[in-house]
PDB file of N, CA and C in Angstrom:
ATOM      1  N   UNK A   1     166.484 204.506 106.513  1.00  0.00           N
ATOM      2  CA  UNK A   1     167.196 203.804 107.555  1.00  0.00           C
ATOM      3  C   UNK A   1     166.207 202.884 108.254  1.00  0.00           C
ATOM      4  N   UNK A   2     166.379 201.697 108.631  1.00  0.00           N
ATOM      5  CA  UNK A   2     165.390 200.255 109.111  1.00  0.00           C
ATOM      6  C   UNK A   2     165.959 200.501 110.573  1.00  0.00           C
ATOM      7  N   UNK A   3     164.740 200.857 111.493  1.00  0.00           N
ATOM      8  CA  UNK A   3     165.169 201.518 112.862  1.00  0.00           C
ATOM      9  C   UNK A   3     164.527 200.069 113.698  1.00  0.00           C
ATOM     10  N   UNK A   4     164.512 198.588 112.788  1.00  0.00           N
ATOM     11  CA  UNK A   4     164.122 197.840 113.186  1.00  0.00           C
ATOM     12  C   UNK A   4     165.360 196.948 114.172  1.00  0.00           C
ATOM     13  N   UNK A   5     166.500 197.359 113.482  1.00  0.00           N
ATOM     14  CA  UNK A   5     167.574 196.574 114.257  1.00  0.00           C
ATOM     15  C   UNK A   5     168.285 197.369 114.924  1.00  0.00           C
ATOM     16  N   UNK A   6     167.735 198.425 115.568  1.00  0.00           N
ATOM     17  CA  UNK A   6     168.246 199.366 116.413  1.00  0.00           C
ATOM     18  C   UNK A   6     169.908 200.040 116.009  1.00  0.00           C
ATOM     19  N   UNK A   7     170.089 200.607 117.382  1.00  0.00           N
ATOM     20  CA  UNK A   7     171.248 201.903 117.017  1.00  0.00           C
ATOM     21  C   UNK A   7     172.695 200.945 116.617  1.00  0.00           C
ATOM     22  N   UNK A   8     173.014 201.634 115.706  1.00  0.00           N
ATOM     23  CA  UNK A   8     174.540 200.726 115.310  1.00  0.00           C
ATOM     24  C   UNK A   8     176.046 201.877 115.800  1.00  0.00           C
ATOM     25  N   UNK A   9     176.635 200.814 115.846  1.00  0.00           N
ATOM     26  CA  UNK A   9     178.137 201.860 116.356  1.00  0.00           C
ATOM     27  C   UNK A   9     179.241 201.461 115.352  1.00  0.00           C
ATOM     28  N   UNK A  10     179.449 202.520 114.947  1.00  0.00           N
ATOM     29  CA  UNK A  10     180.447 202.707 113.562  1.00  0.00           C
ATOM     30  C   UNK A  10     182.424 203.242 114.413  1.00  0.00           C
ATOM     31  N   UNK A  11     183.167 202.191 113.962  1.00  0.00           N
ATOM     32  CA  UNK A  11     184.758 202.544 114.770  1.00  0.00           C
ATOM     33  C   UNK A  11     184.875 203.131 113.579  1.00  0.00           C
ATOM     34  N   UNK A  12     186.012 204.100 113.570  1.00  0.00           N
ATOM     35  CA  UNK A  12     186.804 204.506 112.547  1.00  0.00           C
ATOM     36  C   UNK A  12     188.120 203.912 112.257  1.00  0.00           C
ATOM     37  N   UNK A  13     189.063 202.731 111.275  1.00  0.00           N
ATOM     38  CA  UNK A  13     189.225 201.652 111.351  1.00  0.00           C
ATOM     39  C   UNK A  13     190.754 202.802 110.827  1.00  0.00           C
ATOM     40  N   UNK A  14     191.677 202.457 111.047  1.00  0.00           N
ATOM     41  CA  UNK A  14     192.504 203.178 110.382  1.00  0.00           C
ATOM     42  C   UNK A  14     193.431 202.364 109.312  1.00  0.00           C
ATOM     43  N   UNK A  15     193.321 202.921 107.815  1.00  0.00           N
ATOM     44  CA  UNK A  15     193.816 201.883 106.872  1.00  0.00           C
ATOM     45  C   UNK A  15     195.328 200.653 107.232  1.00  0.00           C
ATOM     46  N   UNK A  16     195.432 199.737 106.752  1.00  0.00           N
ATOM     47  CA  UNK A  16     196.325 198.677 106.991  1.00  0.00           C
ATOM     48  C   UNK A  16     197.689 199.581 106.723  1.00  0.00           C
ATOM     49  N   UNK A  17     198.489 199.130 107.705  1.00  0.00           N
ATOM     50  CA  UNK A  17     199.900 200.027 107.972  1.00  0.00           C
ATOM     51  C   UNK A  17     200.820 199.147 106.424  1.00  0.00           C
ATOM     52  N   UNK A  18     201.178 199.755 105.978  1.00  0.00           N
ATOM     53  CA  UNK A  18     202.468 199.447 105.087  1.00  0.00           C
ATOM     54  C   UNK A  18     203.701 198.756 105.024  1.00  0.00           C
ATOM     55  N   UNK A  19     204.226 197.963 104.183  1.00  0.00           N
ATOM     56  CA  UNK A  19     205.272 196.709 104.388  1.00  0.00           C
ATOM     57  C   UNK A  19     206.696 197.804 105.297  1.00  0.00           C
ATOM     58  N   UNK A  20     206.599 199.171 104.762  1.00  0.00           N
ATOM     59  CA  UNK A  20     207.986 199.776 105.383  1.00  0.00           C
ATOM     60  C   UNK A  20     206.945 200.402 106.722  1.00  0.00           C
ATOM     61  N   UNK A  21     206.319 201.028 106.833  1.00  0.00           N
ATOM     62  CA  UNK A  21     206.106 201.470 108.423  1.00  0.00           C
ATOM     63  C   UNK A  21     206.211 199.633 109.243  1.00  0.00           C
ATOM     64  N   UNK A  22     205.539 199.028 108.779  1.00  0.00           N
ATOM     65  CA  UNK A  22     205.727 197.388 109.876  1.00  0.00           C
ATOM     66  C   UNK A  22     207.119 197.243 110.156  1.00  0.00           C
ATOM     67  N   UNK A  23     208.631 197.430 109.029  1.00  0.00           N
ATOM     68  CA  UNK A  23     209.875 196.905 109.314  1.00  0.00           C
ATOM     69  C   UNK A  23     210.006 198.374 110.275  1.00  0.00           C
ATOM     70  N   UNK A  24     210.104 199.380 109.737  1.00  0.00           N
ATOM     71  CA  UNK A  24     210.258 200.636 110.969  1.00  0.00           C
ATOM     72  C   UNK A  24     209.940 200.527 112.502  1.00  0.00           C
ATOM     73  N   UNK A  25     208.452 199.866 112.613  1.00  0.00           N
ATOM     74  CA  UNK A  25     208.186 199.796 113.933  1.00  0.00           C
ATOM     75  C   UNK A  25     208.712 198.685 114.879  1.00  0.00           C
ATOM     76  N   UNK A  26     208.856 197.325 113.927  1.00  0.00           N
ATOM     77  CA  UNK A  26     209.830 196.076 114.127  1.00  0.00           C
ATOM     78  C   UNK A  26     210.656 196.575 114.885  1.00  0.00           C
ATOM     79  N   UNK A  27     211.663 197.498 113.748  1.00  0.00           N
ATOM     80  CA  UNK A  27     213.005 198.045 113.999  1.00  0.00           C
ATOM     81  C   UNK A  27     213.445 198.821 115.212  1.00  0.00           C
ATOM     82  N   UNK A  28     211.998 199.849 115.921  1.00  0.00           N
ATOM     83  CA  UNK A  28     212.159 200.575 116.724  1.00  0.00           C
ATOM     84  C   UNK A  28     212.117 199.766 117.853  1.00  0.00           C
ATOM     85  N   UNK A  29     210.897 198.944 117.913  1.00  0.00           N
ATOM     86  CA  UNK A  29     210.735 197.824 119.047  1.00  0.00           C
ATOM     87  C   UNK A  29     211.749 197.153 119.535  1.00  0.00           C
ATOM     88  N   UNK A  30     212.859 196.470 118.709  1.00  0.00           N
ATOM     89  CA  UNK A  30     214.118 196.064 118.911  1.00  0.00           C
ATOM     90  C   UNK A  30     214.430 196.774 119.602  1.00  0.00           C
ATOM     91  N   UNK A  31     215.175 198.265 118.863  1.00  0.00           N
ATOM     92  CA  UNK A  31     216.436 198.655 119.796  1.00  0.00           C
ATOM     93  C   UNK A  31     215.916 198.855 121.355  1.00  0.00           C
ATOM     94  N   UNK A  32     214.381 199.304 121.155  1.00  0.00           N
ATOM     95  CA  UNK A  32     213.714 199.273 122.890  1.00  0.00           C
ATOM     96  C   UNK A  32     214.008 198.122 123.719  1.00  0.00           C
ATOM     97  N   UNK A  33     213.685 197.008 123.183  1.00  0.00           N
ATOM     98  CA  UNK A  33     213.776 196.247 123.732  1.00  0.00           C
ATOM     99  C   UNK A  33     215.297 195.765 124.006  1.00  0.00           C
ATOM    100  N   UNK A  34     216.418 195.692 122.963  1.00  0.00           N
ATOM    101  CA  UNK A  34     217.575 195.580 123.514  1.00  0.00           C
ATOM    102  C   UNK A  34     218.814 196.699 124.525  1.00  0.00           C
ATOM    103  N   UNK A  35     217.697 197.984 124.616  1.00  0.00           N
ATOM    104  CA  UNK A  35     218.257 198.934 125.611  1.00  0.00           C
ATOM    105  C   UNK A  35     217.714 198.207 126.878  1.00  0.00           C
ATOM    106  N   UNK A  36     216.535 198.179 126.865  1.00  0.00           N
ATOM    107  CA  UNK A  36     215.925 197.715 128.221  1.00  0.00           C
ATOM    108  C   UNK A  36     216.547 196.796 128.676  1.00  0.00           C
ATOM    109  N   UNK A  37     216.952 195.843 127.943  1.00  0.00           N
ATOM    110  CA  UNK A  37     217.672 194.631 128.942  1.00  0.00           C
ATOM    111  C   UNK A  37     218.857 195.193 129.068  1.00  0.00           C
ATOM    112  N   UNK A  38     220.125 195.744 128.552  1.00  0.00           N
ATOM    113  CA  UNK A  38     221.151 196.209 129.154  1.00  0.00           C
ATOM    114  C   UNK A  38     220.337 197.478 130.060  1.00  0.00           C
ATOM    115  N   UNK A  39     220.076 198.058 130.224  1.00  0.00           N
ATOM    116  CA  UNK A  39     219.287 198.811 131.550  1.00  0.00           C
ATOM    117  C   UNK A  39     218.989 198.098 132.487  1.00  0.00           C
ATOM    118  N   UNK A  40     218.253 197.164 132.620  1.00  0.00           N
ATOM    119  CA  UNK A  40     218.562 195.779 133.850  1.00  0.00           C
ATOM    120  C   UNK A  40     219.525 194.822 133.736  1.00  0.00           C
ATOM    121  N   UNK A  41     220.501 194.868 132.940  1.00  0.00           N
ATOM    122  CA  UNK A  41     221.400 194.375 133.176  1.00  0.00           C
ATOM    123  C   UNK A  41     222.468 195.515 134.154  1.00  0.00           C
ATOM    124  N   UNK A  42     222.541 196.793 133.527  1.00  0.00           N
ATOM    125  CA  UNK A  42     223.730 197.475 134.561  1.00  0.00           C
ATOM    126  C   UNK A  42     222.985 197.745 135.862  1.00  0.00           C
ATOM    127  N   UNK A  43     221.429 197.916 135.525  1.00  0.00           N
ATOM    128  CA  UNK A  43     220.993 198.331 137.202  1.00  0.00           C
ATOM    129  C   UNK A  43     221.218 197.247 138.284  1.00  0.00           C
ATOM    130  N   UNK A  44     221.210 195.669 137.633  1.00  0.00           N
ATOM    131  CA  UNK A  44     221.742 194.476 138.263  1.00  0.00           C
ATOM    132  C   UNK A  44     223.299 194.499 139.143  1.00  0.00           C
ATOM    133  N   UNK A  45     224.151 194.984 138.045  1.00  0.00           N
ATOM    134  CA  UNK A  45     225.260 194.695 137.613  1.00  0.00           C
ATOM    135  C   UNK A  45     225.562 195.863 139.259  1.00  0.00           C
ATOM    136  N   UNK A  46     224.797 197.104 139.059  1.00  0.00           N
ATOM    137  CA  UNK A  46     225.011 198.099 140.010  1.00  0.00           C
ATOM    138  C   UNK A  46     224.595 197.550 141.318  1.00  0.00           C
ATOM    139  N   UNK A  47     223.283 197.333 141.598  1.00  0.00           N
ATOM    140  CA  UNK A  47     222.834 196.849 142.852  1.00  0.00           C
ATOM    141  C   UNK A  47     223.752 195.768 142.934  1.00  0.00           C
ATOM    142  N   UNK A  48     224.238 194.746 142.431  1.00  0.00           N
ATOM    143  CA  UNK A  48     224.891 193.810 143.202  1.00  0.00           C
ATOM    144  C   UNK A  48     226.456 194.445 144.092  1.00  0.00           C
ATOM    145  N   UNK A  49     226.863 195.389 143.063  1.00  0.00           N
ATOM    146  CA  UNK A  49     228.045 196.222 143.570  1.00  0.00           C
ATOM    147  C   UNK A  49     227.943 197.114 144.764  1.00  0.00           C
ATOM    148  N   UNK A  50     226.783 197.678 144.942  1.00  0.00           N
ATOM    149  CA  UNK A  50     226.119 198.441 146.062  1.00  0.00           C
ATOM    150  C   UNK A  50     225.651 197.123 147.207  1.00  0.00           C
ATOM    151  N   UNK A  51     225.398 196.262 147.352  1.00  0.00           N
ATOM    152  CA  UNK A  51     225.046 195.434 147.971  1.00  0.00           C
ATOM    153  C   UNK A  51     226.439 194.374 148.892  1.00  0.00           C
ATOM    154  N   UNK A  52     227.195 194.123 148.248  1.00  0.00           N
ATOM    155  CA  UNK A  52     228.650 193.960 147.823  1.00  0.00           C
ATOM    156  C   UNK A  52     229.327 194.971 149.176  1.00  0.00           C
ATOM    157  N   UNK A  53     229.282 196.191 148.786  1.00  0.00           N
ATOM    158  CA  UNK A  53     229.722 197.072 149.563  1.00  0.00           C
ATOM    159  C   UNK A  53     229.334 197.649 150.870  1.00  0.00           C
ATOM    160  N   UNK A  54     227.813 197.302 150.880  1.00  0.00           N
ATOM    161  CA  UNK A  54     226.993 197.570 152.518  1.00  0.00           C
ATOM    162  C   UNK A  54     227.630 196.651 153.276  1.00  0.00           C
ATOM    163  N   UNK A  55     228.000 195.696 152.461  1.00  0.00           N
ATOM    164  CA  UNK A  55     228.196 193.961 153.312  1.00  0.00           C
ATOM    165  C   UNK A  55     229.440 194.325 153.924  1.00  0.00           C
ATOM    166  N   UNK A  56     230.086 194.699 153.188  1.00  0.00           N
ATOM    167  CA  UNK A  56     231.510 194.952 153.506  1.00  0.00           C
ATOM    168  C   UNK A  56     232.208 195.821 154.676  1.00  0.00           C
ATOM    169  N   UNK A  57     231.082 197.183 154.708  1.00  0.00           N
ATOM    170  CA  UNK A  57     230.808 197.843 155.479  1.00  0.00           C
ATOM    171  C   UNK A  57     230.515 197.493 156.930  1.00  0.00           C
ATOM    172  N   UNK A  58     229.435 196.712 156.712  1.00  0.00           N
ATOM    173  CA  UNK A  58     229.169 196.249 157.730  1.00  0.00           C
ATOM    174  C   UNK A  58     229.875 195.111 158.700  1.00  0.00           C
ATOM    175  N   UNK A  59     230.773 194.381 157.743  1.00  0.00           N
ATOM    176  CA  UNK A  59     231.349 193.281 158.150  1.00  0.00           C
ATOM    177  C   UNK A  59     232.717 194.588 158.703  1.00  0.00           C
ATOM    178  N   UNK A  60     233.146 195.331 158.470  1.00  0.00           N
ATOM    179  CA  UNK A  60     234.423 195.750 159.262  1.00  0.00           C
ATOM    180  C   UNK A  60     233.591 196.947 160.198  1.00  0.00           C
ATOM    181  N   UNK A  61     232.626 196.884 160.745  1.00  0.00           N
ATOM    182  CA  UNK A  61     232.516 197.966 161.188  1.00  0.00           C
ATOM    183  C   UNK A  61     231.665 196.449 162.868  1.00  0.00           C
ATOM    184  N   UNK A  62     231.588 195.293 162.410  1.00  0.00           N
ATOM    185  CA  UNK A  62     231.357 194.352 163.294  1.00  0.00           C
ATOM    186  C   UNK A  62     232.433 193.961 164.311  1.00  0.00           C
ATOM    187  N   UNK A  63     233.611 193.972 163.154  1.00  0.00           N
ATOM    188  CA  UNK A  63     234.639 193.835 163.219  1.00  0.00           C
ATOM    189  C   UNK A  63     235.776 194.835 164.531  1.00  0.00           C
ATOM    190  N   UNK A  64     235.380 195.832 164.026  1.00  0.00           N
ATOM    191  CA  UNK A  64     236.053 197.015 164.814  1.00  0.00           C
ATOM    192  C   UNK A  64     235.381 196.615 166.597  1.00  0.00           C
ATOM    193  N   UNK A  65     233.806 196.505 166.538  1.00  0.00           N
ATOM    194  CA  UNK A  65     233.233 196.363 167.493  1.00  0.00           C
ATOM    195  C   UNK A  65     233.997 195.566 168.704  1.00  0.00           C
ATOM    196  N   UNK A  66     233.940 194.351 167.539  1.00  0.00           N
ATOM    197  CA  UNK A  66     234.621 193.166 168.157  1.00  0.00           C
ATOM    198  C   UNK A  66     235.917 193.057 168.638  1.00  0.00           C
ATOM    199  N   UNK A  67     237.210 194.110 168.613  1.00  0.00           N
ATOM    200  CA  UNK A  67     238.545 194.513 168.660  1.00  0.00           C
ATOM    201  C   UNK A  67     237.988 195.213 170.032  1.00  0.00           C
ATOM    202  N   UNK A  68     237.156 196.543 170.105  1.00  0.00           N
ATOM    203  CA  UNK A  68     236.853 197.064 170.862  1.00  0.00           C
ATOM    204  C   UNK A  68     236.147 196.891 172.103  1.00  0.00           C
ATOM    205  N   UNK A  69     235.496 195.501 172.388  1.00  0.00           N
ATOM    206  CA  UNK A  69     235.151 194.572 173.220  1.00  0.00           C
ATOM    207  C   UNK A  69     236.126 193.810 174.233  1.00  0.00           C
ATOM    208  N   UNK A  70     236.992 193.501 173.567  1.00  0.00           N
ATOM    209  CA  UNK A  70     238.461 192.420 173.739  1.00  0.00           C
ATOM    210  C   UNK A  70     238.421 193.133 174.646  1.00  0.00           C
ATOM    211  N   UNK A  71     239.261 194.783 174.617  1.00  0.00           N
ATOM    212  CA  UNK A  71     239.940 195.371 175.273  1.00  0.00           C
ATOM    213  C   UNK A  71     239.143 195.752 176.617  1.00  0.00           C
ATOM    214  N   UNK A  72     239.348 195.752 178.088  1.00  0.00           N
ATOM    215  CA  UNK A  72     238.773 195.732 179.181  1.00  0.00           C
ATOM    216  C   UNK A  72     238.770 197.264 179.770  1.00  0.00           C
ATOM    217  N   UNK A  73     239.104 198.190 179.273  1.00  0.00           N
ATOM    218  CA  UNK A  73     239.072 199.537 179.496  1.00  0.00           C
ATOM    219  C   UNK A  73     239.052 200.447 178.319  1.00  0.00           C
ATOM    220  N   UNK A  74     238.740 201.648 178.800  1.00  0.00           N
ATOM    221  CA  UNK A  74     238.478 203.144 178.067  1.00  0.00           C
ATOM    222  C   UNK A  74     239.310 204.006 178.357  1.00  0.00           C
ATOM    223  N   UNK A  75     240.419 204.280 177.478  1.00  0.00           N
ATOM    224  CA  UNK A  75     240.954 205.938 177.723  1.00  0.00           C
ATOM    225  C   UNK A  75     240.542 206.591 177.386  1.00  0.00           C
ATOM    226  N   UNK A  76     240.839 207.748 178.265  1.00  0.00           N
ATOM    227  CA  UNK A  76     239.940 209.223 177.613  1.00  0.00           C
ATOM    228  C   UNK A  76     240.507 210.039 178.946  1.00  0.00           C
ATOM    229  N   UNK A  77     240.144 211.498 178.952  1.00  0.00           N
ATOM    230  CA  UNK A  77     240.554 212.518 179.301  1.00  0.00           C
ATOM    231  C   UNK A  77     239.876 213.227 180.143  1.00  0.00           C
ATOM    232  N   UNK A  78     239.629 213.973 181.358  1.00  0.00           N
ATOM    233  CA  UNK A  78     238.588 214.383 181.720  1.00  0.00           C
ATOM    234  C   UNK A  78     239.111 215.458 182.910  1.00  0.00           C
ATOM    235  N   UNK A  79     238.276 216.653 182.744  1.00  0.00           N
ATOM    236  CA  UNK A  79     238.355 217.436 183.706  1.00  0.00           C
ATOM    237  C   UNK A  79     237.421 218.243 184.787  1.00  0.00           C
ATOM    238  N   UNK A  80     237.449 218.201 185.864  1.00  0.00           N
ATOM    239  CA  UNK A  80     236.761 218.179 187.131  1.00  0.00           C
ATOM    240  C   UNK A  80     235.800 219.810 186.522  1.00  0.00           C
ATOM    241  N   UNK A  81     234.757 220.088 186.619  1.00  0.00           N
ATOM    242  CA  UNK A  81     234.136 221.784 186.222  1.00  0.00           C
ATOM    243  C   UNK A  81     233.916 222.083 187.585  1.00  0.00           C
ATOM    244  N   UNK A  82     233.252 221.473 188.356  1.00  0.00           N
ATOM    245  CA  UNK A  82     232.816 221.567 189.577  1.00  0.00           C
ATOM    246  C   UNK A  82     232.556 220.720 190.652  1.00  0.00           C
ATOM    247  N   UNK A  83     233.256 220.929 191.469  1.00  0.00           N
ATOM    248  CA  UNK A  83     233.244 219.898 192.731  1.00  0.00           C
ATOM    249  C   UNK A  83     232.120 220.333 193.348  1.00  0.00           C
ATOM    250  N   UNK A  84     231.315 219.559 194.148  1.00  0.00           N
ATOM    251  CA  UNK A  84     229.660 219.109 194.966  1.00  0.00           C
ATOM    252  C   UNK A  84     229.856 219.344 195.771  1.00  0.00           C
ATOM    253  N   UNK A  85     229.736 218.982 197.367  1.00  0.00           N
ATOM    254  CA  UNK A  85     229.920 218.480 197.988  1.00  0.00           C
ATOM    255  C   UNK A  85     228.017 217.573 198.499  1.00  0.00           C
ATOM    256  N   UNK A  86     228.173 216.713 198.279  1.00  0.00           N
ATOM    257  CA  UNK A  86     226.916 215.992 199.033  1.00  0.00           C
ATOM    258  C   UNK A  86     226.058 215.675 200.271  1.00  0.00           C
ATOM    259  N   UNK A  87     227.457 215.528 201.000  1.00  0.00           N
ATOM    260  CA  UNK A  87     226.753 215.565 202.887  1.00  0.00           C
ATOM    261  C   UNK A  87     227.430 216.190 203.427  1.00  0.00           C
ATOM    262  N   UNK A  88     226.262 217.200 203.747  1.00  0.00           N
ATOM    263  CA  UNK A  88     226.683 218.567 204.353  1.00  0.00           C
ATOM    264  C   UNK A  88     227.268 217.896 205.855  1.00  0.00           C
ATOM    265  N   UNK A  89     227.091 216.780 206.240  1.00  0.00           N
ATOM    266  CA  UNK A  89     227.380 216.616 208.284  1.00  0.00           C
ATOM    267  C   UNK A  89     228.768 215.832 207.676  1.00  0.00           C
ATOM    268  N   UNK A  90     229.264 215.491 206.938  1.00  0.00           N
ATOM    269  CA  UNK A  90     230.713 215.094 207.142  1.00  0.00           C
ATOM    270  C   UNK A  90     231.749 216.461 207.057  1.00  0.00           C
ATOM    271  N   UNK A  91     231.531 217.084 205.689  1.00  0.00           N
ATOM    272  CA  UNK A  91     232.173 218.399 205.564  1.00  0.00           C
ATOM    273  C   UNK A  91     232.248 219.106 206.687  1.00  0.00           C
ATOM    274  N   UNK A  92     231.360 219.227 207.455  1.00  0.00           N
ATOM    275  CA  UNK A  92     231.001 220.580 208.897  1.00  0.00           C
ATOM    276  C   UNK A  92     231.907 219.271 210.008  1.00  0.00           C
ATOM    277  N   UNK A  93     232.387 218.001 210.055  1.00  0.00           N
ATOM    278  CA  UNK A  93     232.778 218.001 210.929  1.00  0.00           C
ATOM    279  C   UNK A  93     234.519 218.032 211.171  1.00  0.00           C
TER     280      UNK A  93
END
């Protein structure tokens, strides 16, 4: 061994892949690749429908606000638990 051109590094090369493993892996790559785009296509297809629907949400719930504004009073119901009294010099007189 000529230790004149110093240390060498040897890869282990793995033989040339075959005319049918190349169409196989072609083949697999495809269908990956044509799942993936319908996968962002329905996750699209979804978020726009979810997005769609916050809006919607939100637009009748602005809405309600806005009905509930108009109106210049509150009904509701209410019953006395306990009466106070606050100034003790009116009561005593």
């Amino acid at each position: 061994m000529d230790q004149s051109q110093g240390p060498q590094i040897r890869f282990a090369a793995r033989p040339q892949a075959g005319l049918i493993e190349r169409i196989v892996f072609f083949v697999l790559g495809l269908v990956v690749l044509v799942a993936a785009f319908f996968f962002i296509g329905i996750a699209l297809i979804a978020g726009a429908i979810l997005a769609v629907v916050i809006l919607l949400r939100f637009w009748w719930f602005k809405r309600k606000l806005r009905r509930t504004n108009e109106e210049s009073y509150v009904e509701g119901e209410y019953r006395v638990v306990e009466t106070v009294i606050t100034d003790q010099r009116r009561s005593g007189e």
